[in-house]
Protein backbone atom coordinates (compact mmCIF):
# COMPACT_ATOMS: atom_id res chain seq x y z
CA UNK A 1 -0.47 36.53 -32.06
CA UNK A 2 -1.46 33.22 -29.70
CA UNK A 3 -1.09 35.88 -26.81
CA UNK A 4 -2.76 39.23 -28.13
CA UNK A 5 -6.09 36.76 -29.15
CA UNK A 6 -6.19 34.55 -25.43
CA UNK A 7 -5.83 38.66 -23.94
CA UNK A 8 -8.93 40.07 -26.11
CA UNK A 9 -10.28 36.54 -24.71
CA UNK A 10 -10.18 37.22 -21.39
CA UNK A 11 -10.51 41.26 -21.25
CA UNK A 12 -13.91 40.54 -22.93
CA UNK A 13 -15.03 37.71 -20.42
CA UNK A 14 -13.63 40.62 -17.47
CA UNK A 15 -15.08 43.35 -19.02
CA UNK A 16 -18.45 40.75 -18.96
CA UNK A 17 -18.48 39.78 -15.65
CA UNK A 18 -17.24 43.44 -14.71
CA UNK A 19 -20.70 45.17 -16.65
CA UNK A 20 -22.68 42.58 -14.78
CA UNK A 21 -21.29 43.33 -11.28
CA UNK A 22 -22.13 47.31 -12.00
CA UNK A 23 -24.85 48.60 -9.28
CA UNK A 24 -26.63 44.62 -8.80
CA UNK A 25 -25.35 41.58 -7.74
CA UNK A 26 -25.32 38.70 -10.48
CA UNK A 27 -27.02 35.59 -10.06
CA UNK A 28 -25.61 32.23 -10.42
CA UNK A 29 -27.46 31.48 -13.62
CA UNK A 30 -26.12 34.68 -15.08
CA UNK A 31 -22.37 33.55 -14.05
CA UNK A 32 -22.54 30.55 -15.25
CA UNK A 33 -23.78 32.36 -18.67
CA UNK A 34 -20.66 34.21 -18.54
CA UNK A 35 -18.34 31.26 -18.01
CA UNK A 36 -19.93 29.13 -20.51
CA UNK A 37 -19.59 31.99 -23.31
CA UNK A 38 -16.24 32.38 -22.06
CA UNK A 39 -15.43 29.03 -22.46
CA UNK A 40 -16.93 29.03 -25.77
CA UNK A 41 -14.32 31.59 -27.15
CA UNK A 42 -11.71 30.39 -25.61
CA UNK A 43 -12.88 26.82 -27.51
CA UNK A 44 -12.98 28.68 -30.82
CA UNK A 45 -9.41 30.51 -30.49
CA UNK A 46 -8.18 27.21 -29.57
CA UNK A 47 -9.43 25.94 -32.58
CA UNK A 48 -7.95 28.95 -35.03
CA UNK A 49 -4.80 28.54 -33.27
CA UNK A 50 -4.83 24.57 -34.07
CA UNK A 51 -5.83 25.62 -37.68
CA UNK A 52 -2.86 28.28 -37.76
CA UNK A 53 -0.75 26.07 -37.02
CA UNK A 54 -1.75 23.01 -39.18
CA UNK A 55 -1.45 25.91 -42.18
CA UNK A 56 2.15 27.43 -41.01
CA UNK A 57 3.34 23.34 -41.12
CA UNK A 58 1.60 22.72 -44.37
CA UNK A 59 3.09 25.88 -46.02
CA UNK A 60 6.79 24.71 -44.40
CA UNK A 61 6.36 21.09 -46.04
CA UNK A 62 5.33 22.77 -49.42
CA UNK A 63 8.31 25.26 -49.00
CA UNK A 64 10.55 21.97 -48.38
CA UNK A 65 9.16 20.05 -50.78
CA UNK A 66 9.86 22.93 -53.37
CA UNK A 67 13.42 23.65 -52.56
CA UNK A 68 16.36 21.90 -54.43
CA UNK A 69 18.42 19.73 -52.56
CA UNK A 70 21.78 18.94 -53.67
CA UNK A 71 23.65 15.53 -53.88
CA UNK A 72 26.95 13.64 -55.71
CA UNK A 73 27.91 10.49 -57.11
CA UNK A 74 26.87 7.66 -54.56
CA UNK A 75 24.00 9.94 -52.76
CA UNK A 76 20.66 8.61 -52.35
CA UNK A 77 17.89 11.55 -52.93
CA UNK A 78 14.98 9.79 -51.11
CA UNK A 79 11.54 11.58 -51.00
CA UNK A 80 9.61 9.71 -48.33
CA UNK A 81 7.06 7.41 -49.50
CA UNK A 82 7.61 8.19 -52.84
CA UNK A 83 10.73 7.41 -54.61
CA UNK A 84 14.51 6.79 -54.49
CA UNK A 85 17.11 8.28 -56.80
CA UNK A 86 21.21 7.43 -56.39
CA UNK A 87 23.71 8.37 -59.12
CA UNK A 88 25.72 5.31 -59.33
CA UNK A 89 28.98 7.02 -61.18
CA UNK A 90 29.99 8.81 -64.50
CA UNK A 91 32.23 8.19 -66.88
CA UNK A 92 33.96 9.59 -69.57
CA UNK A 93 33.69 7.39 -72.40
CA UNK A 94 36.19 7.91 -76.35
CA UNK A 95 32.69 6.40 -78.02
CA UNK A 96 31.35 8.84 -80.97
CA UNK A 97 28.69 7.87 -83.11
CA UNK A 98 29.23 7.45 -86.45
CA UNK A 99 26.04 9.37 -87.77
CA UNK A 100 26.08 12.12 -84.92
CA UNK A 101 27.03 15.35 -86.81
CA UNK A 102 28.54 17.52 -83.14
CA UNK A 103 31.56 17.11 -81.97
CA UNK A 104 31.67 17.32 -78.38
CA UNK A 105 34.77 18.16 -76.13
CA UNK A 106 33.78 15.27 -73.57
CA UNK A 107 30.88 12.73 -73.67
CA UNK A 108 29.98 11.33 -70.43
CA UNK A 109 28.19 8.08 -69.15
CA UNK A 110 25.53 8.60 -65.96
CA UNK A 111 24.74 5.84 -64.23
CA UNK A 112 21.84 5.64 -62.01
CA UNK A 113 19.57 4.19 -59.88
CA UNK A 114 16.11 4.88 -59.30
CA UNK A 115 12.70 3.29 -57.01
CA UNK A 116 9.36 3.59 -57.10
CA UNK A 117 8.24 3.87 -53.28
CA UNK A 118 4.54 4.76 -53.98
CA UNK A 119 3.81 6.05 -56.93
CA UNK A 120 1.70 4.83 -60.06
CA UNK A 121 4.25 5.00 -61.83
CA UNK A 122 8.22 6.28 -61.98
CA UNK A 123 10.71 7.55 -64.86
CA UNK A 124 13.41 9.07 -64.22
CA UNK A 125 16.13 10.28 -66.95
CA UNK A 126 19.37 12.20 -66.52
CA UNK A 127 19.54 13.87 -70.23
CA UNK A 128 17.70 17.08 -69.78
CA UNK A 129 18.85 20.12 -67.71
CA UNK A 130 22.71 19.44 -67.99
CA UNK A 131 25.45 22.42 -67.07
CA UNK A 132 29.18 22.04 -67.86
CA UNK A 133 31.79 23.05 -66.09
CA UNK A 134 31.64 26.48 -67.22
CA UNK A 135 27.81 26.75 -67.00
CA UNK A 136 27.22 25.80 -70.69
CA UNK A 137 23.97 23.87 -71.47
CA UNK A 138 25.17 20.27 -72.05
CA UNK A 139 23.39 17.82 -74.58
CA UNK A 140 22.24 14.22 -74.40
CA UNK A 141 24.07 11.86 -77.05
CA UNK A 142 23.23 9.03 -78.79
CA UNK A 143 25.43 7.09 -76.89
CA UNK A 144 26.10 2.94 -77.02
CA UNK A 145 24.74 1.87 -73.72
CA UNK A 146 21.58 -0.35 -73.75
CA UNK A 147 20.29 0.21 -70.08
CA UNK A 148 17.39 2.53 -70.83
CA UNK A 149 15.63 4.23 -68.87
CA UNK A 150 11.63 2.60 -67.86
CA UNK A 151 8.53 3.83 -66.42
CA UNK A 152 8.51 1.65 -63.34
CA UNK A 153 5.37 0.70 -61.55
CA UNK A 154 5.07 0.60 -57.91
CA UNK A 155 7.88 -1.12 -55.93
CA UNK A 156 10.24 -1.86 -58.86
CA UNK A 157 13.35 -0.16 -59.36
CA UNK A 158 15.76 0.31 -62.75
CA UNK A 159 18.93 0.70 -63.80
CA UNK A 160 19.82 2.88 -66.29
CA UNK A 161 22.26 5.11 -67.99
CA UNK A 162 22.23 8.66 -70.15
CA UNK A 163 25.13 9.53 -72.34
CA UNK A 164 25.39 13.15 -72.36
CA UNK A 165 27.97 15.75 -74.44
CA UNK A 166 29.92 18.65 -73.30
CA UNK A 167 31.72 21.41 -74.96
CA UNK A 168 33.61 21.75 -71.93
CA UNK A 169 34.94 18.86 -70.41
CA UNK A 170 35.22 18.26 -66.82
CA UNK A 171 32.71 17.97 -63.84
CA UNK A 172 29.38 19.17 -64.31
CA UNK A 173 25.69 19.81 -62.80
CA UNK A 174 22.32 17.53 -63.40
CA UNK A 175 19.05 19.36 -62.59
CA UNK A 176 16.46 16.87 -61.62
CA UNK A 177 12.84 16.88 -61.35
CA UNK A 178 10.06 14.36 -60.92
CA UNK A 179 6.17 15.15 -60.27
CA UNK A 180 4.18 12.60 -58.28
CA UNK A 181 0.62 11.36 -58.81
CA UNK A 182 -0.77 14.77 -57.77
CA UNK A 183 1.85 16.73 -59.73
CA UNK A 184 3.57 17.90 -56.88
CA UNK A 185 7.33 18.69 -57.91
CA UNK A 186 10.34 17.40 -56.27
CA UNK A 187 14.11 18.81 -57.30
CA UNK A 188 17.33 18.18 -56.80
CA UNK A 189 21.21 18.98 -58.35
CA UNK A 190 23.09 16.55 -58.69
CA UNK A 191 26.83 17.75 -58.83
CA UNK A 192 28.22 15.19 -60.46
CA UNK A 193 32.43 15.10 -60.11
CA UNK A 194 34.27 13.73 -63.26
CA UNK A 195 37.51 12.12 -62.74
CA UNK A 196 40.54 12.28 -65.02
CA UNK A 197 41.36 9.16 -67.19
């Protein structure tokens, strides 16, 4: 596209200067006319093709941004600036609360990481878009752990853990999202590998 709009540029200035040079001689003043005008468009497609640009990189940051990236146990998922999320391990754990009525195959124990880099504020839990192995919807549980999650302010980090329950044991797949101060979304999977006891 660059090279069809510089061509139209400069058949226009020809065709210009061409007209001009018909039957009579141009002047100086009326060349210079010519060149300056020329100049001028070739100013202003220079500038659409700076604003093209700017928009094709803008639209290939927002497609980035928007695609899911996948991690595992130990990965850090690090949007820039912004914040830092690592899934520290998972384990299987025999705990079963008393007053919980299910009675799940497997109930696992996430623990993970996560830093505010530059937002207000940060919270980050690992108990809502859960598959199992065989692409079941997992549950949280009321598990035993007291690391809870926190809305973190700027430059703080937390620790925390989610107990979650499968009807399928084995490993399974954590869907992550987290919206910044302009509500921009971020997302990630985090395939998360469970080892035997």
């Amino acid at each position: 596209m660059r090279k069809k709009m510089v061509a139209i540029v400069l058949l226009s200035a020809a065709s210009m200067l061409y007209t001009g040079c018909g039957e009579k001689s141009i002047t100086q003043e009326e060349y210079d006319t010519v060149v300056a005008e020329r100049d001028q468009y070739k100013a202003e497609l220079d500038q659409i093709i700076q604003e093209q640009e700017e928009a094709e990189k803008q639209a290939e940051l927002e497609k980035e941004k928007n695609e899911s990236k996948e991690y595992g146990i130990g990965d850090t998922w690090e949007v820039e600036g912004k914040f830092k999320i690592t899934v520290n391990s998972v384990k299987e754990t025999d705990y079963r609360n008393q007053f919980d009525e299910s009675d799940p195959a497997a109930v696992y124990v996430i623990n993970y990481t996560y830093e505010n880099l530059g937002l207000q504020e940060l919270y980050v839990t690992f108990e809502e878009s859960i598959v199992d192995s065989t692409g079941k919807m997992a549950t949280s549980y009321p598990g035993e752990s007291e690391k809870y999650a926190q809305s973190v302010p700027k430059g703080a980090h937390c620790e925390a853990e989610s107990t979650i329950a499968v009807e399928n044991p084995g490993s399974f797949i954590e869907y992550v999202e987290v919206y910044d101060d302009e509500f921009n979304q971020y997302k990630a999977t985090f395939n998360l590998e469970v080892k035997e006891k």
